[in-house]
N, C-alpha and C. Protein backbone atom coordinates (compact mmCIF):
# COMPACT_ATOMS: atom_id res chain seq x y z
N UNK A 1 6.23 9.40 -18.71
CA UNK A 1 4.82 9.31 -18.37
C UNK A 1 4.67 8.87 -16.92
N UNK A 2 3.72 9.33 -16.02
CA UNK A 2 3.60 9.25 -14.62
C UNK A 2 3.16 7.63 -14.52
N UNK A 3 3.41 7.35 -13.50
CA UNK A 3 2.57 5.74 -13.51
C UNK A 3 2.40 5.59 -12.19
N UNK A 4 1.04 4.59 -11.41
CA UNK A 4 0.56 4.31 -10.56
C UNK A 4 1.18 2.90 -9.79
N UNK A 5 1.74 2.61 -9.74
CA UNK A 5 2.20 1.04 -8.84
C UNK A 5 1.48 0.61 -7.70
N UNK A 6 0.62 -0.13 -8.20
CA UNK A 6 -0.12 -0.85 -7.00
C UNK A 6 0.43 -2.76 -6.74
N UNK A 7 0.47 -2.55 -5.61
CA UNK A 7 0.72 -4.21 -5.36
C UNK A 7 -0.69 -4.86 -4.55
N UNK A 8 -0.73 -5.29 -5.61
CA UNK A 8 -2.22 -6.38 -5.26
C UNK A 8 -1.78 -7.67 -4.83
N UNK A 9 -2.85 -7.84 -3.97
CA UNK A 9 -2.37 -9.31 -3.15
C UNK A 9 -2.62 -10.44 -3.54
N UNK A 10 -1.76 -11.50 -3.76
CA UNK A 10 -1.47 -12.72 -4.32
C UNK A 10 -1.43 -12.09 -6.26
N UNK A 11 -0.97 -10.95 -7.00
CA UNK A 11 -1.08 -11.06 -8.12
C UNK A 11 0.86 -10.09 -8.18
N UNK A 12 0.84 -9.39 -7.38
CA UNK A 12 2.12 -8.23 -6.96
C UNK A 12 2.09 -7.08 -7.64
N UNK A 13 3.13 -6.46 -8.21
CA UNK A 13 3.13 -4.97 -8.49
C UNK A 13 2.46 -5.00 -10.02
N UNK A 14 1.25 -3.84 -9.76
CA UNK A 14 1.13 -3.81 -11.25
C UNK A 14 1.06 -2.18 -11.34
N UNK A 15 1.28 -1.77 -12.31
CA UNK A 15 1.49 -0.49 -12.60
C UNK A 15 0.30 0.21 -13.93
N UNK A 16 0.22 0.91 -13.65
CA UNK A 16 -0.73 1.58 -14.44
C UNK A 16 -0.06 3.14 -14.82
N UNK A 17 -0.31 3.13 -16.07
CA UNK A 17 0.12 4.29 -16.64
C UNK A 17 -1.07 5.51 -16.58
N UNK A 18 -0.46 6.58 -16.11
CA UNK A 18 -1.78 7.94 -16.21
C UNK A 18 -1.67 8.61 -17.59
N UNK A 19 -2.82 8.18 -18.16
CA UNK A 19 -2.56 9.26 -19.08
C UNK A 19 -3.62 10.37 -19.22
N UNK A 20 -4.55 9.87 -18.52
CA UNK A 20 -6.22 10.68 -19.00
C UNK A 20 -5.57 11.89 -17.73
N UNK A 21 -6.53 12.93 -18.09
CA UNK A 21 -6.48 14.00 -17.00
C UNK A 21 -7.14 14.05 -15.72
N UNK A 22 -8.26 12.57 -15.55
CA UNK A 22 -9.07 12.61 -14.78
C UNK A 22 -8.71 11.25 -14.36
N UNK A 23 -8.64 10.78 -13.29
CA UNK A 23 -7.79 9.18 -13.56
C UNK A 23 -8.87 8.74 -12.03
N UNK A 24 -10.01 7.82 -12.19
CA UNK A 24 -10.97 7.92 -10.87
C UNK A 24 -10.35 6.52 -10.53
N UNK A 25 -10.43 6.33 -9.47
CA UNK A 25 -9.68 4.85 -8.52
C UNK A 25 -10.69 4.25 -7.61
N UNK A 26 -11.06 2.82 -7.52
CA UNK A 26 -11.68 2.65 -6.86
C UNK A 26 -12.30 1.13 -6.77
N UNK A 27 -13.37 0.73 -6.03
CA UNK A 27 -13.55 -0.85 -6.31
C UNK A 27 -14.55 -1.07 -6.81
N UNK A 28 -14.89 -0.11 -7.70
CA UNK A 28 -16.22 -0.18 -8.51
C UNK A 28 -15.96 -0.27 -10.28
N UNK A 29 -16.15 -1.47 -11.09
CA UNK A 29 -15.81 -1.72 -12.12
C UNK A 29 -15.48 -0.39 -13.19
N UNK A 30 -16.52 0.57 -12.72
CA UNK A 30 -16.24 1.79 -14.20
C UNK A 30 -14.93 2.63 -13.49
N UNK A 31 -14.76 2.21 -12.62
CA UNK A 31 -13.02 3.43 -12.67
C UNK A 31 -12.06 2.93 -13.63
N UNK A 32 -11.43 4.05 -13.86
CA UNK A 32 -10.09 3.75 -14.56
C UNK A 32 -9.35 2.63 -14.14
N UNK A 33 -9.04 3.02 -12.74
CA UNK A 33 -7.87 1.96 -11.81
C UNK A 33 -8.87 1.39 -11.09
N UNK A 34 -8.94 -0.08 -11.02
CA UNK A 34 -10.11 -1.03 -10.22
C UNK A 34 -9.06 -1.76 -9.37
N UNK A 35 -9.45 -1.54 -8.02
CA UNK A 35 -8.27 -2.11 -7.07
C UNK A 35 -9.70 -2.98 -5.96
N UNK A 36 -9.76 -4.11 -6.60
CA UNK A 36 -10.88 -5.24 -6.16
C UNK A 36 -10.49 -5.38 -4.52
N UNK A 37 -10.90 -4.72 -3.48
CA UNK A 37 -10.31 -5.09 -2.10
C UNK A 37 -11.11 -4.43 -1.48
N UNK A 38 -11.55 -5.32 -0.36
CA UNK A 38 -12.95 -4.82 0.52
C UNK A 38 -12.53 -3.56 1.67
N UNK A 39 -11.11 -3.12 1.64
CA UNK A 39 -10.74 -2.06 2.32
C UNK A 39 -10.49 -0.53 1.47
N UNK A 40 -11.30 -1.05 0.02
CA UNK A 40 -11.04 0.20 -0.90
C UNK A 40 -12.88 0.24 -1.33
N UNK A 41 -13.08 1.62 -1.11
CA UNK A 41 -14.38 2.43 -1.19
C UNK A 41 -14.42 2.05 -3.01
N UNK A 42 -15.89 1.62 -3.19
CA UNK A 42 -16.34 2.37 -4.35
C UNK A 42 -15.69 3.26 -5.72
N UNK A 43 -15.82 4.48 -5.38
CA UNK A 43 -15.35 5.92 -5.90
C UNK A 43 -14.05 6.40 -4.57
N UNK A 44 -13.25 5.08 -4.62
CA UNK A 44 -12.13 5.62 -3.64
C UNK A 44 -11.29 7.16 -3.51
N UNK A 45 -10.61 7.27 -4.77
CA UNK A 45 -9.85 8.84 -4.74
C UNK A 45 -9.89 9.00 -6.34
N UNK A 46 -9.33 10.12 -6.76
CA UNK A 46 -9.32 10.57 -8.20
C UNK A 46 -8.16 10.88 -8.44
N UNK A 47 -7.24 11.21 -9.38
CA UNK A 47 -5.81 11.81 -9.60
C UNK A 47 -6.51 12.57 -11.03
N UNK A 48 -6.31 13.84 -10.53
CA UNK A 48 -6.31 15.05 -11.44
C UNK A 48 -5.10 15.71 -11.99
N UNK A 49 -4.74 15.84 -13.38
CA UNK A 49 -3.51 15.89 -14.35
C UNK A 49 -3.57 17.51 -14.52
N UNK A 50 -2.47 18.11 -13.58
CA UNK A 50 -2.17 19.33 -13.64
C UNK A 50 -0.79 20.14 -14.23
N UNK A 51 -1.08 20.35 -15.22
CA UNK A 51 0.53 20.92 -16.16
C UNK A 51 0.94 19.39 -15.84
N UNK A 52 2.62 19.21 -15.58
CA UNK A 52 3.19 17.74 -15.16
C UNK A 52 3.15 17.37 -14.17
N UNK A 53 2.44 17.33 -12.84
CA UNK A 53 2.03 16.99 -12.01
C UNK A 53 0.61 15.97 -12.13
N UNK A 54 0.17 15.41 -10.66
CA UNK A 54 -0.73 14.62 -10.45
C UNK A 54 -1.06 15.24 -8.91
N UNK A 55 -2.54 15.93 -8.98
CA UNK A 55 -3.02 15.67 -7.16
C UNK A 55 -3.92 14.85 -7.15
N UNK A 56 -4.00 14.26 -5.85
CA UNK A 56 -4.71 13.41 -5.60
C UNK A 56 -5.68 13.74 -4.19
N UNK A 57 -7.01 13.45 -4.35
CA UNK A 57 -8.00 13.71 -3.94
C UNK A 57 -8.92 12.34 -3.42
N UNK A 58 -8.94 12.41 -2.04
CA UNK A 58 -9.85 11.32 -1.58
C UNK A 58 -11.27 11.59 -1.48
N UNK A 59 -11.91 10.89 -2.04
CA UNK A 59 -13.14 11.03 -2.12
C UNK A 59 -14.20 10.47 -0.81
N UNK A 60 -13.88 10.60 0.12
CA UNK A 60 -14.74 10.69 1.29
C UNK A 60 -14.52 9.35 1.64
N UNK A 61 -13.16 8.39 1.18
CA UNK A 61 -13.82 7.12 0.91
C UNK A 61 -13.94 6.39 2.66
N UNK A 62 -14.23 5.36 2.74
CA UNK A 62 -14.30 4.85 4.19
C UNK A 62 -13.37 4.41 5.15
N UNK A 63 -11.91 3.89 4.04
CA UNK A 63 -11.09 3.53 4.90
C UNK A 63 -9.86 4.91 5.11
N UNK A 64 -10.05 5.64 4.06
CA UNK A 64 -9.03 7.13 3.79
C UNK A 64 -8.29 6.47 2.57
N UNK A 65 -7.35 7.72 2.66
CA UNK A 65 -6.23 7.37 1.35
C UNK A 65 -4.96 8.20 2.21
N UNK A 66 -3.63 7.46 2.44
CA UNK A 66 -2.25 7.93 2.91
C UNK A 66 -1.63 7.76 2.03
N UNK A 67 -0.31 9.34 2.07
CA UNK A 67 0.79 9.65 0.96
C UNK A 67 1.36 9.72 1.92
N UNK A 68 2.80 8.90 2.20
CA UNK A 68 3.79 8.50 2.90
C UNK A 68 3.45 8.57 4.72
N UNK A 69 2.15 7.55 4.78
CA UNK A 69 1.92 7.44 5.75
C UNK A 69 1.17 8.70 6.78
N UNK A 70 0.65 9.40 6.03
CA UNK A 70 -0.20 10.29 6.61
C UNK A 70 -1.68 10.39 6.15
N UNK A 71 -2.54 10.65 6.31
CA UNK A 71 -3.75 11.02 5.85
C UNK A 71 -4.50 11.98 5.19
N UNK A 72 -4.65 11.87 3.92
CA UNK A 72 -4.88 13.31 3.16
C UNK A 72 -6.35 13.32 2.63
N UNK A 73 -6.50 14.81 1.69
CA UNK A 73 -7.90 14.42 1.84
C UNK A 73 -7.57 15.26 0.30
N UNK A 74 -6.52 15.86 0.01
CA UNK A 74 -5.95 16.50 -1.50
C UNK A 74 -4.79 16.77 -1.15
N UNK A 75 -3.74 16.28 -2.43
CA UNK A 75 -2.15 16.29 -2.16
C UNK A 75 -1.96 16.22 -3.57
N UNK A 76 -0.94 17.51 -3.64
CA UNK A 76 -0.02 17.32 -5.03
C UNK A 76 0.81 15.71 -4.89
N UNK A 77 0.96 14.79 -5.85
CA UNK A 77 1.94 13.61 -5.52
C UNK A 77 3.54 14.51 -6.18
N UNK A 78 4.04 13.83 -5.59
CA UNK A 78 5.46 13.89 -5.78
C UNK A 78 6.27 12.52 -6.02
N UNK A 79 6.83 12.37 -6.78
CA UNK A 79 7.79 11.56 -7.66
C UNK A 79 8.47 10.43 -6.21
N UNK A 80 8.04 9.26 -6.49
CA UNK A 80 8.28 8.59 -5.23
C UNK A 80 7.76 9.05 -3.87
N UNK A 81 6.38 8.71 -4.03
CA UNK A 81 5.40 9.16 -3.34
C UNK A 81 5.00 7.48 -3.16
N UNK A 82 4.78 7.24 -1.55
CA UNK A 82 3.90 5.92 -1.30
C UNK A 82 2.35 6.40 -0.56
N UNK A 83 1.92 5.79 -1.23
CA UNK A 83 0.25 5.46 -1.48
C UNK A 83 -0.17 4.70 -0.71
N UNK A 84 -1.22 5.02 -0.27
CA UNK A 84 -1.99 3.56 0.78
C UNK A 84 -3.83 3.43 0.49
N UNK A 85 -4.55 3.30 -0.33
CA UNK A 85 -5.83 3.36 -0.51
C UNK A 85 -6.26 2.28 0.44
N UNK A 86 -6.69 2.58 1.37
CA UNK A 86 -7.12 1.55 2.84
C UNK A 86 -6.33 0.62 2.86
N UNK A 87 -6.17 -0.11 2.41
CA UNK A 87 -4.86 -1.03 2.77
C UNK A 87 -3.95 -1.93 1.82
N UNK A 88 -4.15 -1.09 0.85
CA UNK A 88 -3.85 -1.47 -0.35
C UNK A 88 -2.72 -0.11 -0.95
N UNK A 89 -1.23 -0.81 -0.78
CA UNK A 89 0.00 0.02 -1.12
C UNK A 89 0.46 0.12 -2.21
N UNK A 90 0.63 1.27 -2.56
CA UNK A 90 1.61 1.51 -4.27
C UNK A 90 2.45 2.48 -4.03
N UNK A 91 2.66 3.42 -4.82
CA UNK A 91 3.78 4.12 -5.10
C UNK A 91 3.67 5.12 -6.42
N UNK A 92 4.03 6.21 -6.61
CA UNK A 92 3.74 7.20 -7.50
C UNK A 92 5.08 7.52 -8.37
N UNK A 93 5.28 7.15 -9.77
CA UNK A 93 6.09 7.57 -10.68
C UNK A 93 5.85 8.80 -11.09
N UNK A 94 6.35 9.81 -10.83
CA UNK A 94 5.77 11.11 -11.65
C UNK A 94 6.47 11.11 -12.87
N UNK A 95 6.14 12.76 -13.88
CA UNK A 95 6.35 12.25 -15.01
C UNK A 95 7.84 12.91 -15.06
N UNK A 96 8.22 13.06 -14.21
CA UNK A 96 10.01 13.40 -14.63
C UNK A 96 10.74 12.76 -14.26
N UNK A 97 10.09 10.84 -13.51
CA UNK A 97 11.12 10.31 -13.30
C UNK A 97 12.17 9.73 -14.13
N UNK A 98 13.63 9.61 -13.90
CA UNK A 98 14.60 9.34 -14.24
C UNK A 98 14.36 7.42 -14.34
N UNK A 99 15.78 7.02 -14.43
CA UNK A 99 15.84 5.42 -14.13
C UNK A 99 16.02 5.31 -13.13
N UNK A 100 16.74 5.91 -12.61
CA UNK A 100 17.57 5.66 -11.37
C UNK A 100 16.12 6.06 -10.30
N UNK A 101 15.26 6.32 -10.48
CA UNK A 101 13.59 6.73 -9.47
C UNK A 101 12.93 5.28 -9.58
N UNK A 102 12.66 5.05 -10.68
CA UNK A 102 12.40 3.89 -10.71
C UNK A 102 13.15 2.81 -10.19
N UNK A 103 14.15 2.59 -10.22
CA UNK A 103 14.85 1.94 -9.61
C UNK A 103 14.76 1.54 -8.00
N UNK A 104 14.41 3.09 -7.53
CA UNK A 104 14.77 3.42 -6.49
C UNK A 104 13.48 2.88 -5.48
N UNK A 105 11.82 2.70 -6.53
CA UNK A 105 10.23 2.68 -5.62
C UNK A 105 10.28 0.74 -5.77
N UNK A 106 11.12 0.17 -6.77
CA UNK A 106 11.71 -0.91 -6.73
C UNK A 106 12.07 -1.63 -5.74
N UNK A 107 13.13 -1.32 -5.49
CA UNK A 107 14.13 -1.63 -4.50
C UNK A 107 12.99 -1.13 -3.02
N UNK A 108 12.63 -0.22 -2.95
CA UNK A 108 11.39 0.17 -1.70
C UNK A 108 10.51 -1.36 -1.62
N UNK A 109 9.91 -1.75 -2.77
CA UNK A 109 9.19 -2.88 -2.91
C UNK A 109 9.56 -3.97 -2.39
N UNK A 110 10.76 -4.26 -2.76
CA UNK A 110 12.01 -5.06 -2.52
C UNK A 110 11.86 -5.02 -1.08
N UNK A 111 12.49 -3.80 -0.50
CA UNK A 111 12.83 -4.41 1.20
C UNK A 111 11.61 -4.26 1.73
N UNK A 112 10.31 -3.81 1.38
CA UNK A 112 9.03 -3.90 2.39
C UNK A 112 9.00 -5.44 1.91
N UNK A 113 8.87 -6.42 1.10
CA UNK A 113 8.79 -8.18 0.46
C UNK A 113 9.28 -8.18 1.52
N UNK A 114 11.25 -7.66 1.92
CA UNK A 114 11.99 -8.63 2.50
C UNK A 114 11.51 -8.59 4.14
N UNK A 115 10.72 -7.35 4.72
CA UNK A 115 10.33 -7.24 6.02
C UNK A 115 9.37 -7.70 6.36
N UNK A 116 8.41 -7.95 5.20
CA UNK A 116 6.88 -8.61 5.08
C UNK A 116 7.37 -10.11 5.72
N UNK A 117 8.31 -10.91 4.80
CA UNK A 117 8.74 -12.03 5.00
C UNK A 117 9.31 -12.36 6.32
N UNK A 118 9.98 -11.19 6.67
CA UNK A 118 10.82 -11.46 8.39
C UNK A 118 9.75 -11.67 9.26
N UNK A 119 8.22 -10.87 9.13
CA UNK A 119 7.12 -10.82 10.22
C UNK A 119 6.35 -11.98 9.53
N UNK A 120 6.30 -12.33 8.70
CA UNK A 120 5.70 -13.38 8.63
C UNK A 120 6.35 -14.90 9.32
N UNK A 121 7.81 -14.68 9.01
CA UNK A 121 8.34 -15.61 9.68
C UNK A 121 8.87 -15.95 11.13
N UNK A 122 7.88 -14.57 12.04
CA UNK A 122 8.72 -14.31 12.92
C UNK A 122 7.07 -14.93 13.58
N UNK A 123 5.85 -14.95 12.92
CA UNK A 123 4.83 -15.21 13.42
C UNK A 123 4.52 -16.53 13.41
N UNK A 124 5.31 -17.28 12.64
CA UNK A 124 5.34 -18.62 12.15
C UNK A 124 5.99 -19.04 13.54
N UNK A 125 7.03 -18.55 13.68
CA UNK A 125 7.81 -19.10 15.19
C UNK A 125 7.18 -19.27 16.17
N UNK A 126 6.64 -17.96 16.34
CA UNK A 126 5.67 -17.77 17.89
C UNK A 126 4.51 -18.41 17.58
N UNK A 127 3.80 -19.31 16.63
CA UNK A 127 2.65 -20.38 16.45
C UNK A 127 3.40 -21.63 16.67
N UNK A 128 4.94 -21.58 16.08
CA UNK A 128 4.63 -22.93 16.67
C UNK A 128 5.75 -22.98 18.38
N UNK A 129 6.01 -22.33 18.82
CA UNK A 129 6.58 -21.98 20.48
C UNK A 129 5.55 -22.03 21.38
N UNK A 130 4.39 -21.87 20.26
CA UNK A 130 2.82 -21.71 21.35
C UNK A 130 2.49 -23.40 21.33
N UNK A 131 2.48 -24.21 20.20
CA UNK A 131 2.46 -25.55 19.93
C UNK A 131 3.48 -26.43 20.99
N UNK A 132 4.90 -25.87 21.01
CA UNK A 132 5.30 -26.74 21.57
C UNK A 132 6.10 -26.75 23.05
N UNK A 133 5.07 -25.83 23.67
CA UNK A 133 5.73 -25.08 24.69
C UNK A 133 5.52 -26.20 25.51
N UNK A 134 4.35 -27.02 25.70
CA UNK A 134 3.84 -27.96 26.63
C UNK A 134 3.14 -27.61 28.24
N UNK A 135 3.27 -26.11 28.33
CA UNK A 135 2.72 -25.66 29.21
C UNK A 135 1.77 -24.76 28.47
N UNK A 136 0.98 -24.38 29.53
CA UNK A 136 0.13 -22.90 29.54
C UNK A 136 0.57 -21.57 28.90
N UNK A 137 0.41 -21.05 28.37
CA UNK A 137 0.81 -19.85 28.38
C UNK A 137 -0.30 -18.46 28.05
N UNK A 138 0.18 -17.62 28.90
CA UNK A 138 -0.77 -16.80 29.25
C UNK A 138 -0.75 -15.95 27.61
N UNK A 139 -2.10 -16.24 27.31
CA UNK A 139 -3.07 -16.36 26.05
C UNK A 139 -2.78 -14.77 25.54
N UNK A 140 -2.87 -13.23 26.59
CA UNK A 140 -2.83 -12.09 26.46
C UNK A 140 -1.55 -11.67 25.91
N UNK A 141 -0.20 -12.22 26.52
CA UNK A 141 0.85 -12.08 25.81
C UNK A 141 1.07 -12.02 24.58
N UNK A 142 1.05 -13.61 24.51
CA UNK A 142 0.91 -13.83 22.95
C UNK A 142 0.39 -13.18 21.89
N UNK A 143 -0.91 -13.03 22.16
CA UNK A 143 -2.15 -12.17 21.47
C UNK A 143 -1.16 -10.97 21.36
N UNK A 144 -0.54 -10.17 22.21
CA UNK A 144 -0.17 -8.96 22.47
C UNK A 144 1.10 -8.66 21.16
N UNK A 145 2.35 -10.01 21.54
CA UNK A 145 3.31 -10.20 20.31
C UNK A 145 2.56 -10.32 19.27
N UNK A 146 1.85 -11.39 18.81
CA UNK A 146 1.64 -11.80 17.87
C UNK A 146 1.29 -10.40 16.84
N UNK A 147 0.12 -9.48 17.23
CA UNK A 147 -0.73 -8.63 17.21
C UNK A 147 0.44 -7.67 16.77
N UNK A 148 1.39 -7.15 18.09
CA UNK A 148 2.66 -6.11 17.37
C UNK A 148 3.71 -6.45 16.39
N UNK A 149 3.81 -7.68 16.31
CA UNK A 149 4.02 -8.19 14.91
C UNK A 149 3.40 -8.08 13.65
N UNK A 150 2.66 -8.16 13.67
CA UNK A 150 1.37 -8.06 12.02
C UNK A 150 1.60 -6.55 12.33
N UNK A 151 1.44 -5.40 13.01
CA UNK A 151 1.20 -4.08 12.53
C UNK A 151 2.41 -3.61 12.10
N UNK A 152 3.73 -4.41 12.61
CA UNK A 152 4.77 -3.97 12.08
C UNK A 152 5.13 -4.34 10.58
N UNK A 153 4.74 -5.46 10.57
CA UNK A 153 4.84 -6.05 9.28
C UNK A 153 3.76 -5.52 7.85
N UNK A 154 2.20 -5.09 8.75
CA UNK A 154 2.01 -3.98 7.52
C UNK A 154 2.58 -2.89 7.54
N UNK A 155 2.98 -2.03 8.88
CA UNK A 155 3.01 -0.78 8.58
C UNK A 155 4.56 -0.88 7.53
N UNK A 156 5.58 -1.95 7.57
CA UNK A 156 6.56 -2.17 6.38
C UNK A 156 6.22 -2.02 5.10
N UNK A 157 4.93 -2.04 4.50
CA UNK A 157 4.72 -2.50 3.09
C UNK A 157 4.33 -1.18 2.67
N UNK A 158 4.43 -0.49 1.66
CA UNK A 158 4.66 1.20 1.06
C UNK A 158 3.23 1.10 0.61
């Protein structure tokens, strides 16, 4: 059976199984999949159940919807497929995955945690180097690291 993997923040991966043919996503209580996050539209996207496949269709929403980091607007998913509903990342089980697939959007989870953690800890440093520098430091820099840090550290998370 195909399944949806979303990692919600401060709760982690939760997965949702597709079974209906019409599967609507979004941050509005009557969808199927309710992904509560002020960077996910309403009537965000839909996943329509075709023979054993899943496409997925963005519904105009405001922030978009990306399948492995691109921007779509209708896409067949494919079996280890990463998802991005505005800023909110999952991952696509289709329905012929094996163990070893699963295994595999896992372990993906796994090292985006372990890169999440490196930029988080790499931002922790440069707050406190800014604390204990004892001089000045020119404010734009910083801003500049700090800043290419966090985009690296989301654009890590699937």
């Amino acid at each position: 059976m195909a399944r949806l993997v979303l990692d919600y923040e401060g709760v982690g991966l939760v997965a949702h199984e597709l079974v209906d043919e019409i599967v609507m996503i979004g941050r509005a209580p009557g969808n199927q999949i309710v992904i509560d996050h002020l960077t996910v539209s309403a009537q965000h996207a839909l996943l329509l159940r075709v023979g054993d496949s899943y496409w997925l269709k963005d519904l105009d929403s405001t922030n978009r919807t990306q399948i492995n980091g691109v921007l779509v607007n209708e896409v067949e998913l494919k079996d280890g497929d990463r998802i991005r509903f505005g800023s909110v990342g999952g991952a696509y089980a289709g329905c012929s995955r094996k163990q070893s697939s699963a295994l595999g959007i896992q372990d993906a989870f796994e090292e985006s945690y372990r890169r999440k953690a490196i930029g988080e800890s790499l931002l922790a440093h440069l707050d406190k180097e800014m604390t204990m520098c004892g001089r000045p430091m020119h404010r734009s820099a910083v801003d500049f690291w700090a800043n290419h840090i966090r985009e690296l550290k989301d654009s890590w998370l699937p």
